[in-house]
Every structure is written in C-alpha cells, then in structure tokens.
C-alpha atoms as a PDB file:
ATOM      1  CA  UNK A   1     -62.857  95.779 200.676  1.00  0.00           C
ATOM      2  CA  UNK A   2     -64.542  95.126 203.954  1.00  0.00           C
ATOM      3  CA  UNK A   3     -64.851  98.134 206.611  1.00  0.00           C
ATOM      4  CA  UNK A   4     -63.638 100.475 204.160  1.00  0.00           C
ATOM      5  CA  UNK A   5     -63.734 102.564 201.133  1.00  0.00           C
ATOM      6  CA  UNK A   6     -62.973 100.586 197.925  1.00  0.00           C
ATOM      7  CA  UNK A   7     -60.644 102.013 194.746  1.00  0.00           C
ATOM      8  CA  UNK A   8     -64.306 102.758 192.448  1.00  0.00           C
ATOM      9  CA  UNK A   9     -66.311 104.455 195.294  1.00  0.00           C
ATOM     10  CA  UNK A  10     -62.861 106.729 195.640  1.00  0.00           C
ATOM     11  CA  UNK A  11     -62.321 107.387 192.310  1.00  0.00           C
ATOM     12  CA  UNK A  12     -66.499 108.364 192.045  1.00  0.00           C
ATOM     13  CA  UNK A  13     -66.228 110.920 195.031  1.00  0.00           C
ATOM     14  CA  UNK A  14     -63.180 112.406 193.432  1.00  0.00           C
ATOM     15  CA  UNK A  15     -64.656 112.953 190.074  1.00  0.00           C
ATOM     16  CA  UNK A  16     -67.868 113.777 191.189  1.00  0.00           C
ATOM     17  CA  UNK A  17     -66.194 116.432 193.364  1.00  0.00           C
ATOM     18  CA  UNK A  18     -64.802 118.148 190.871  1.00  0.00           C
ATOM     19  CA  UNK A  19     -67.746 118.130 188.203  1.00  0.00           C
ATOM     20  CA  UNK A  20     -69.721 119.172 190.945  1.00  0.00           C
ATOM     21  CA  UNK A  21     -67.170 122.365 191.749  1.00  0.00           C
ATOM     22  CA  UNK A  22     -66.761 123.094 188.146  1.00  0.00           C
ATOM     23  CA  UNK A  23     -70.504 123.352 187.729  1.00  0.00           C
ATOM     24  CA  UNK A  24     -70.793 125.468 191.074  1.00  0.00           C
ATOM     25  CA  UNK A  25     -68.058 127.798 190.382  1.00  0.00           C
ATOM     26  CA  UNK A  26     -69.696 128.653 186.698  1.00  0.00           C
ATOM     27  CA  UNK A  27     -72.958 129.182 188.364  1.00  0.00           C
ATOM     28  CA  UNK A  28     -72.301 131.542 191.277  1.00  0.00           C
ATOM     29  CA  UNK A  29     -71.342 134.157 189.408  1.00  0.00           C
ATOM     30  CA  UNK A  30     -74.376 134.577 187.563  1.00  0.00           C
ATOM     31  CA  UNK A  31     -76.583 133.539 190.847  1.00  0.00           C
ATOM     32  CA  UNK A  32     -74.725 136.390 193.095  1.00  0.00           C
ATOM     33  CA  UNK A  33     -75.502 139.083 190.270  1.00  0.00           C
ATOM     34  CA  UNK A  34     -78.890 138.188 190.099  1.00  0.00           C
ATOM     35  CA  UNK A  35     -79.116 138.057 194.107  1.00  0.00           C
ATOM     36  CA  UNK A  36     -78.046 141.330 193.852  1.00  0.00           C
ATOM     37  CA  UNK A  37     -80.291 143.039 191.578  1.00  0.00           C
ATOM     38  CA  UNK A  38     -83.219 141.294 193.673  1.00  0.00           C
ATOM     39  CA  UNK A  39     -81.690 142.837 196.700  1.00  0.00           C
ATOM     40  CA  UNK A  40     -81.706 146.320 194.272  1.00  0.00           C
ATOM     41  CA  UNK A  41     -85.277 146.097 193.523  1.00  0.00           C
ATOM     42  CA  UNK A  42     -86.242 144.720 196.687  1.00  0.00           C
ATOM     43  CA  UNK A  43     -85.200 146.223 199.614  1.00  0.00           C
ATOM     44  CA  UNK A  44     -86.512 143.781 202.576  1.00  0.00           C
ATOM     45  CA  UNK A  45     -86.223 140.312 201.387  1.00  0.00           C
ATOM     46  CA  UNK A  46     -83.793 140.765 198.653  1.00  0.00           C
ATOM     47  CA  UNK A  47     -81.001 141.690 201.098  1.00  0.00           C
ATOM     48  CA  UNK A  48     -81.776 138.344 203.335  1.00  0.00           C
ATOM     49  CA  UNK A  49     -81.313 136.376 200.341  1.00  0.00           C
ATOM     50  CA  UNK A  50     -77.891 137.654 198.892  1.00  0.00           C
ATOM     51  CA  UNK A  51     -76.700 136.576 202.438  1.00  0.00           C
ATOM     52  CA  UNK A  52     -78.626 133.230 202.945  1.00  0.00           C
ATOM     53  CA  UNK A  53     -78.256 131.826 199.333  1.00  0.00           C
ATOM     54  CA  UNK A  54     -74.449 131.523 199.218  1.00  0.00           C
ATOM     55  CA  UNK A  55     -74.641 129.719 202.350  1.00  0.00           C
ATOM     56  CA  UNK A  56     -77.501 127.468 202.196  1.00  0.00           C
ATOM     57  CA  UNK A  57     -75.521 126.294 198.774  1.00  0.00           C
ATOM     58  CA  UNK A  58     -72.163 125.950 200.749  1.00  0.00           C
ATOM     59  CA  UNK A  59     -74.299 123.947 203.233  1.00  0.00           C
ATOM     60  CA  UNK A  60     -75.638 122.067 200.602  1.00  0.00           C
ATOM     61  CA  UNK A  61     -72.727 120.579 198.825  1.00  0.00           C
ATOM     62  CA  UNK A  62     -71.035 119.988 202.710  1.00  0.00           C
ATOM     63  CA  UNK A  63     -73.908 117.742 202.965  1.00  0.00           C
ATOM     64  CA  UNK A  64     -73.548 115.485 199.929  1.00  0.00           C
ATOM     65  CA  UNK A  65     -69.831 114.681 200.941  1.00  0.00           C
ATOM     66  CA  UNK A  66     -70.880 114.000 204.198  1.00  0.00           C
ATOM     67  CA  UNK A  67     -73.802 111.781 203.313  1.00  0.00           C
ATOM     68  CA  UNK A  68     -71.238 109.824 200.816  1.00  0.00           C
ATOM     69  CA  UNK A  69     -68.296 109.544 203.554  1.00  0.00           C
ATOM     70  CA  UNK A  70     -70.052 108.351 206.123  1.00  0.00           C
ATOM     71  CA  UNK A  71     -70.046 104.288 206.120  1.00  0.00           C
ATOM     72  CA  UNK A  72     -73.778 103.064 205.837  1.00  0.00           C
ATOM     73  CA  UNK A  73     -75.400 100.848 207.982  1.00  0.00           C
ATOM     74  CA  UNK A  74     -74.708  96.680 207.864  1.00  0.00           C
ATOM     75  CA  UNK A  75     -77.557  95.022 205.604  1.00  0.00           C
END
C-alpha cells in the first residue's frame, strides 16, 4: 500500500501497544514504591527522581509511537 500504512504494520502497532501498556502498568507500581523509599532514605536526589522517572518513562513510550508513525524516508 503505497503512501500509507498497510493492514500488518497496523495490526503490529496495535498489539505492540498494548503488550507494551500491560507490561508498563505492572511495572510502575513497584518502580513508584521503590522511587519512594529512595526519596525516604535520600533526601536530595531521591526526591528529583520520584518526579523525573515517571516522566522520562511517559516520554519514553511517546517516543516509540512517534518514531513508528512517522512515514520513513523514500529508499
């Protein structure tokens, strides 16, 4: 399918999308708890983490559906 998105490349993002949620949404839990007993123990770095984690992982996962919608250059 010329200039556009074909059925398998669809059907990839969508399931990858969701394994990739799944597996985020049963780590973050865990990773917030343990961001905040680091922020417990240590007062000066630990808080900047519990705040900058999160995001840099929301960031993260932004980015890898950006880099896969966006069409790639002709070869």
């Amino acid at each position: 399918m010329p200039g556009g998105l074909s059925v398998g490349h669809w059907t990839g993002l969508v399931i990858s999308a969701l394994i990739m949620l799944i597996v985020v949404g049963a780590l973050f839990t865990p990773l917030l708890d343990a961001l905040a007993d680091y922020a417990a123990n240590e007062t000066t770095f630990g808080s900047i983490l519990q705040t900058v984690v999160p995001i840099l992982v929301g960031v993260g996962m932004l980015l890898v559906f950006v880099y896969a919608f966006l069409p790639r250059g002709q070869e």
